[in-house]
N, C-alpha and C. Protein backbone atom coordinates (compact mmCIF):
# COMPACT_ATOMS: atom_id res chain seq x y z
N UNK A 1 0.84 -1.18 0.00
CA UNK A 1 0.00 0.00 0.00
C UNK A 1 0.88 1.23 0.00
N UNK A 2 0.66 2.51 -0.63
CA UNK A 2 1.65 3.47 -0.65
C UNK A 2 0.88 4.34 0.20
N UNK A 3 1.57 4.57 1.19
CA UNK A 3 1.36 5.84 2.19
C UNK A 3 1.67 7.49 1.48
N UNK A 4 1.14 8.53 2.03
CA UNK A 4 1.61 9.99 1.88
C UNK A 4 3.18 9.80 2.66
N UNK A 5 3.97 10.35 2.53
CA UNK A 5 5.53 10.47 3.10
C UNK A 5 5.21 12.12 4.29
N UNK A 6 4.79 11.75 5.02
CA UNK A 6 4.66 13.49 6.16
C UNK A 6 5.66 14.92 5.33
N UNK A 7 7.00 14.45 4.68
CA UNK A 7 7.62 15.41 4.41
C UNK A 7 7.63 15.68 3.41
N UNK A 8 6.20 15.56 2.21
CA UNK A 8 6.23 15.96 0.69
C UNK A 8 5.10 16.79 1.04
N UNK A 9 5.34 17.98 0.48
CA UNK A 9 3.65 19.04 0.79
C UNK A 9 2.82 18.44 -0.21
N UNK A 10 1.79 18.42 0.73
CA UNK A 10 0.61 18.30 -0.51
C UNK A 10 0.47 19.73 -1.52
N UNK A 11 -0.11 18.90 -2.98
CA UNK A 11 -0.27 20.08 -3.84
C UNK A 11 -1.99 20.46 -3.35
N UNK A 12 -2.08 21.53 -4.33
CA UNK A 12 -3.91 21.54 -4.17
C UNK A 12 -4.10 21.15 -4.21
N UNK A 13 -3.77 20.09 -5.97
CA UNK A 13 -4.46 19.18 -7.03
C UNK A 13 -4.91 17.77 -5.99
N UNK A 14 -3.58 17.59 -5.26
CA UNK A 14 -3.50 16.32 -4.67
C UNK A 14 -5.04 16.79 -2.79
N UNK A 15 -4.87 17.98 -2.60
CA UNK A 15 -5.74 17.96 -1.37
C UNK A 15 -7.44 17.74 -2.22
N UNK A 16 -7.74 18.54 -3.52
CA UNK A 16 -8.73 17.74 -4.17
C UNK A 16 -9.46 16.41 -4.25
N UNK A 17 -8.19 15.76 -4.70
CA UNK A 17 -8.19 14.22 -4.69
C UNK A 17 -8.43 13.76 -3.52
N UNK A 18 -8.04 14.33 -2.22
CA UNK A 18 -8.23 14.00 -1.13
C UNK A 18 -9.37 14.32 -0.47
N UNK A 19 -10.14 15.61 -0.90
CA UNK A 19 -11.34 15.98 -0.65
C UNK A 19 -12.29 14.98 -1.77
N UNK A 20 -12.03 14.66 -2.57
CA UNK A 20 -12.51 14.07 -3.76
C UNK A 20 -13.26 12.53 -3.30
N UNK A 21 -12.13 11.91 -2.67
CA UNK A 21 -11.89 10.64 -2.08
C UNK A 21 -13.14 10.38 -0.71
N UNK A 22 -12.97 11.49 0.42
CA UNK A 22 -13.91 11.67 1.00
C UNK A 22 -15.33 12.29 0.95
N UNK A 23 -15.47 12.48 0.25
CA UNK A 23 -16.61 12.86 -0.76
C UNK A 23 -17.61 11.02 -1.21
N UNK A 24 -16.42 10.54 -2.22
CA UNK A 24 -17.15 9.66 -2.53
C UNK A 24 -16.98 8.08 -0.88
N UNK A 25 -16.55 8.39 -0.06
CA UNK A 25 -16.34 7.70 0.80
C UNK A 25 -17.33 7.92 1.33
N UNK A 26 -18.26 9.13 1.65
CA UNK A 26 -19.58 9.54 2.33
C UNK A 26 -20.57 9.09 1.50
N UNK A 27 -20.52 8.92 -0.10
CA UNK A 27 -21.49 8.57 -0.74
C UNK A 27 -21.81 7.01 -0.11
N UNK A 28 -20.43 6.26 -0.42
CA UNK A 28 -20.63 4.72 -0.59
C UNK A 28 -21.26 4.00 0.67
N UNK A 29 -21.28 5.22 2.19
CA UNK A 29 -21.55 4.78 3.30
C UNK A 29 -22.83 5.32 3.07
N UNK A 30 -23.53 6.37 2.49
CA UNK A 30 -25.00 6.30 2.40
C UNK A 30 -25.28 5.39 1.41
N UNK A 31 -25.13 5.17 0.46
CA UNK A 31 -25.77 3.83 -0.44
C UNK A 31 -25.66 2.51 0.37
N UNK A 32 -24.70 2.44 1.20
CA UNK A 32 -24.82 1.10 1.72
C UNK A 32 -26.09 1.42 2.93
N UNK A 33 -26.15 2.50 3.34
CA UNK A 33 -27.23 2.55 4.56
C UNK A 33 -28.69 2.41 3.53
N UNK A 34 -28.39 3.03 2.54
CA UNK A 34 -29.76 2.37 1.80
C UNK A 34 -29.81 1.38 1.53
N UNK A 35 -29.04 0.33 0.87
CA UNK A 35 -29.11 -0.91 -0.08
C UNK A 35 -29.37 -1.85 1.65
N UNK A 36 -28.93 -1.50 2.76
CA UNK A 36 -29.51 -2.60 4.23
C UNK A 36 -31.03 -2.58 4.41
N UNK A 37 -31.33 -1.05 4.38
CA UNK A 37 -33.24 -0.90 4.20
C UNK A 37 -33.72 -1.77 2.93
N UNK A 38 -33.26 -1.61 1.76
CA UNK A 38 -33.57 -2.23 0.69
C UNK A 38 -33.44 -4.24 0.62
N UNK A 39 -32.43 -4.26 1.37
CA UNK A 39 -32.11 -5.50 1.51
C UNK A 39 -33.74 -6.81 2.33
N UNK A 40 -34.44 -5.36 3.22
CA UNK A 40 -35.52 -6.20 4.03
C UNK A 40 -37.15 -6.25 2.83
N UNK A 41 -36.36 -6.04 1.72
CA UNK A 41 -38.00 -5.83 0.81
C UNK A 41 -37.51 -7.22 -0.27
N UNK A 42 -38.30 -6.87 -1.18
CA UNK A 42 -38.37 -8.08 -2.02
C UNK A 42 -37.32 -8.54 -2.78
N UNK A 43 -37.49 -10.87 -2.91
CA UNK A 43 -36.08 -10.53 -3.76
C UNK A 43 -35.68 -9.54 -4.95
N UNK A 44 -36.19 -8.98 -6.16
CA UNK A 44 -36.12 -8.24 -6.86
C UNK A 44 -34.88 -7.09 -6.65
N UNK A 45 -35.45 -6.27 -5.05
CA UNK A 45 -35.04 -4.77 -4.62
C UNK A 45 -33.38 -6.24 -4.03
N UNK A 46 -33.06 -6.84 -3.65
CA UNK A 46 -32.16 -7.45 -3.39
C UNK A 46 -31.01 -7.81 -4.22
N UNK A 47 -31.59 -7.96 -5.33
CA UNK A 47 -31.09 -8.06 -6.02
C UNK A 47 -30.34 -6.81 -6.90
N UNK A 48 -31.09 -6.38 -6.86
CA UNK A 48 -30.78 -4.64 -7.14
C UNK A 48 -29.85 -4.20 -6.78
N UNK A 49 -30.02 -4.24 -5.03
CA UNK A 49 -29.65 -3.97 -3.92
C UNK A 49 -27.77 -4.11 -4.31
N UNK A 50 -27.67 -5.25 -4.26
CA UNK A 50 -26.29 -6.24 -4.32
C UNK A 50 -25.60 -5.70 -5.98
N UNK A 51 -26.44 -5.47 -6.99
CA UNK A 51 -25.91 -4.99 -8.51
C UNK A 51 -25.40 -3.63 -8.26
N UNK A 52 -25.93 -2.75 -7.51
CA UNK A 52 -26.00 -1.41 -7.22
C UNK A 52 -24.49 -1.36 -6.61
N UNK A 53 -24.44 -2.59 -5.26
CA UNK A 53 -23.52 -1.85 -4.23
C UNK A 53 -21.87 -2.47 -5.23
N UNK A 54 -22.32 -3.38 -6.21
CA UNK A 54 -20.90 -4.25 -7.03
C UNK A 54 -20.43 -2.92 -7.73
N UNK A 55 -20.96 -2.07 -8.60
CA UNK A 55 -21.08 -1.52 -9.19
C UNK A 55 -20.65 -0.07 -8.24
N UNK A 56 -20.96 0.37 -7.06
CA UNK A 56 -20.24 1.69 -6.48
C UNK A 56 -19.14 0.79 -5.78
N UNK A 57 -18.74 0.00 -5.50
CA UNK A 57 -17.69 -0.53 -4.87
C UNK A 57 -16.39 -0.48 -6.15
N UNK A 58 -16.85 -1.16 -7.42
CA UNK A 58 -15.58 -0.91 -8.44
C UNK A 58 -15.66 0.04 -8.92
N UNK A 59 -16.34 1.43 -8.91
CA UNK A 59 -16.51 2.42 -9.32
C UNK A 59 -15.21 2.89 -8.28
N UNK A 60 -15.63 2.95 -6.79
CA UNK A 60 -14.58 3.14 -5.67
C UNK A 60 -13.38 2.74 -5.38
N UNK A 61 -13.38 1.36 -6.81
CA UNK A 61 -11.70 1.20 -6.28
C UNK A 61 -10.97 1.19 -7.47
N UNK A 62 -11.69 1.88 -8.67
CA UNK A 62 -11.26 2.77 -9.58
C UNK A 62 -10.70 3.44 -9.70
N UNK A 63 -11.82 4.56 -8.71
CA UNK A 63 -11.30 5.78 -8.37
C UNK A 63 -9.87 5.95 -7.23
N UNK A 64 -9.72 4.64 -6.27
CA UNK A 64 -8.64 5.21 -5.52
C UNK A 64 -7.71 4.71 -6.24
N UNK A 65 -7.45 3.69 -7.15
CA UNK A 65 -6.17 3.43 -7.81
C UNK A 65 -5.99 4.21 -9.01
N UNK A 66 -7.18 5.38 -9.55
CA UNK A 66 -6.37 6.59 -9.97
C UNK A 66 -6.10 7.44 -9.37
N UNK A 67 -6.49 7.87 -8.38
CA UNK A 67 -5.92 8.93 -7.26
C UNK A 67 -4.39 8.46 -6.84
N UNK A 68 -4.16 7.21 -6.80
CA UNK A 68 -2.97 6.72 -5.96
C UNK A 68 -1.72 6.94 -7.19
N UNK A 69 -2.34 6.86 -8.43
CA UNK A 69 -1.50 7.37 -9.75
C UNK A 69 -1.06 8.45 -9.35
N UNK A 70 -2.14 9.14 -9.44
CA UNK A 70 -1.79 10.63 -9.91
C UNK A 70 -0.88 11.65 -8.49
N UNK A 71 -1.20 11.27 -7.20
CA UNK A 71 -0.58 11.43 -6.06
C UNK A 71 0.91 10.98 -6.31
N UNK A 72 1.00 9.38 -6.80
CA UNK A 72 2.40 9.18 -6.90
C UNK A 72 3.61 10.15 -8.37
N UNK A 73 2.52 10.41 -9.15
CA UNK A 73 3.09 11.19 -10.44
C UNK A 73 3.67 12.33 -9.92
N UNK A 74 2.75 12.76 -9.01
CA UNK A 74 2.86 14.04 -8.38
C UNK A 74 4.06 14.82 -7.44
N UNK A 75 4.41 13.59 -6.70
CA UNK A 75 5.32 13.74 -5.83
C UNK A 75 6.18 14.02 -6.34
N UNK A 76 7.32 14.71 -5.08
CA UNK A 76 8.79 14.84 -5.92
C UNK A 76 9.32 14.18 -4.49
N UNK A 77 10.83 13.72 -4.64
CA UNK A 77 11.35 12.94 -3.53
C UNK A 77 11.80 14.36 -1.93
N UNK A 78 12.03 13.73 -1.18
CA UNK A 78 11.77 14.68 0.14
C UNK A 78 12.92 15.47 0.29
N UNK A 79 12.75 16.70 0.25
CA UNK A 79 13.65 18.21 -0.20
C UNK A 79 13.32 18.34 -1.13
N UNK A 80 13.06 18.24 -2.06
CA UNK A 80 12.57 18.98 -3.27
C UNK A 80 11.50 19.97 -3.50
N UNK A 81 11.48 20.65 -4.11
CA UNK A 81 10.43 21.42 -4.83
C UNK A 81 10.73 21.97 -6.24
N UNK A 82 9.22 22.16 -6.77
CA UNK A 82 9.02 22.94 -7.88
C UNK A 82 8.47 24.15 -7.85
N UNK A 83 9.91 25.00 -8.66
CA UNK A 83 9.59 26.61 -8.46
C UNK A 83 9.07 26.75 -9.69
N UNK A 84 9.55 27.88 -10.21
CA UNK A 84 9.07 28.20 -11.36
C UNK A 84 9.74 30.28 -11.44
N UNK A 85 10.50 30.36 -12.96
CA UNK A 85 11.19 31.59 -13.03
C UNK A 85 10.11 32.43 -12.93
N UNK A 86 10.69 33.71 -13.33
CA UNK A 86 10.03 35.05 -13.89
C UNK A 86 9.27 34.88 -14.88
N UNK A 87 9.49 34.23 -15.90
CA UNK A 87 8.87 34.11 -17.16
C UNK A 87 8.12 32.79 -17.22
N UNK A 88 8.10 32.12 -16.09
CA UNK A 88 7.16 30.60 -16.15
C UNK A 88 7.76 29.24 -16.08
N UNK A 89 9.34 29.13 -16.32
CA UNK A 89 9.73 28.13 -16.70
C UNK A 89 10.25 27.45 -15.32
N UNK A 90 9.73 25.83 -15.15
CA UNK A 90 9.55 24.84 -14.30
C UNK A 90 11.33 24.82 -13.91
N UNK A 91 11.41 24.90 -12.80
CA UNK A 91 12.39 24.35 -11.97
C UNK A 91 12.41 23.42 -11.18
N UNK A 92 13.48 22.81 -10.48
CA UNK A 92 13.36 22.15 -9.17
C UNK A 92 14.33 22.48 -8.24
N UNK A 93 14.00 22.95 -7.31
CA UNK A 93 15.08 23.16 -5.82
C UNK A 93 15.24 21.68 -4.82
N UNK A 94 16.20 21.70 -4.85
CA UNK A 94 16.63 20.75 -3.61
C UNK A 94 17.40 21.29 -2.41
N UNK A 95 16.41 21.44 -1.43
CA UNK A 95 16.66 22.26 -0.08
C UNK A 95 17.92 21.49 0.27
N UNK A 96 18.04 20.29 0.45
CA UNK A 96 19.36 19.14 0.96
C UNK A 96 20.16 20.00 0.34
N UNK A 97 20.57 19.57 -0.81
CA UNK A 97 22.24 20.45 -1.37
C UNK A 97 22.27 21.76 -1.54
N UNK A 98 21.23 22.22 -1.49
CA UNK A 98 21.10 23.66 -1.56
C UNK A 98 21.39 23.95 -3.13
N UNK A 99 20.83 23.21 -4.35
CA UNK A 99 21.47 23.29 -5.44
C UNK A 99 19.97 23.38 -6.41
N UNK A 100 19.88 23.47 -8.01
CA UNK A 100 18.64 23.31 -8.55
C UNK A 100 18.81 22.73 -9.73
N UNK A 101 17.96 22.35 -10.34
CA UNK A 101 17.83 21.60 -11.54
C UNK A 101 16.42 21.84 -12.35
N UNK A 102 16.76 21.71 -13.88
CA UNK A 102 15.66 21.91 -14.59
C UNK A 102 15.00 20.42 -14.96
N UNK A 103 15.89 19.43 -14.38
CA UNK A 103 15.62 18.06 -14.54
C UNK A 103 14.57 17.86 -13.52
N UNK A 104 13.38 17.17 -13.86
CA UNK A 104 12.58 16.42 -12.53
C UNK A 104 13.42 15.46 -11.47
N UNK A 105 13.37 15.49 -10.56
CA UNK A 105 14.14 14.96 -9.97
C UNK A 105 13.41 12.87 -9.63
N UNK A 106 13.99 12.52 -9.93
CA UNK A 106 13.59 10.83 -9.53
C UNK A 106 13.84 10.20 -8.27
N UNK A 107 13.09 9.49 -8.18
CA UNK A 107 13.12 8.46 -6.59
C UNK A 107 12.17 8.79 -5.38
């Protein structure tokens, strides 16, 4: 399982995803509080019931193994950052050596 590392800042993009995540985490706990009411009615609604919850469950683990992409794309290794010049163009600082690069940095 890949954890957040405490010492990479989150971006926006990535607190989104994270608001994003709990968002649909509140959905899947109200559909399941419905599909238990639904569960005491006929086989039919049971059946339903069970198609419904298959269906937001791989929808849900869809969605976190693209979030877990795009979080890991995201990162840069711990000291790093991305600045950016006067005129726009992407840098990277590495607080450790005190040095910079226009290279993304790996690892």
């Amino acid at each position: 399982s890949s954890g957040i590392n405490a010492e990479w800042p989150l971006r926006p993009g990535t607190e989104k995803l994270l608001n994003f995540a709990a968002n649909v985490q509140s959905s899947f706990k109200a559909e399941v509080s419905r599909s238990r009411s639904l569960e005491r009615g006929t086989p039919l609604d049971r059946s339903r019931t069970r198609q419904s919850l298959a269906t937001v469950i791989h929808g849900a683990n869809k969605t976190i193994l693209e979030a877990q992409e795009i979080i890991h794309d995201d990162m840069l290794p711990a000291g790093w950052e991305e600045a950016f010049t006067e005129d726009g163009a992407k840098y990277y600082i590495n607080h450790y050596s005190q040095s910079t690069s226009w290279d993304r940095p790996v690892g």
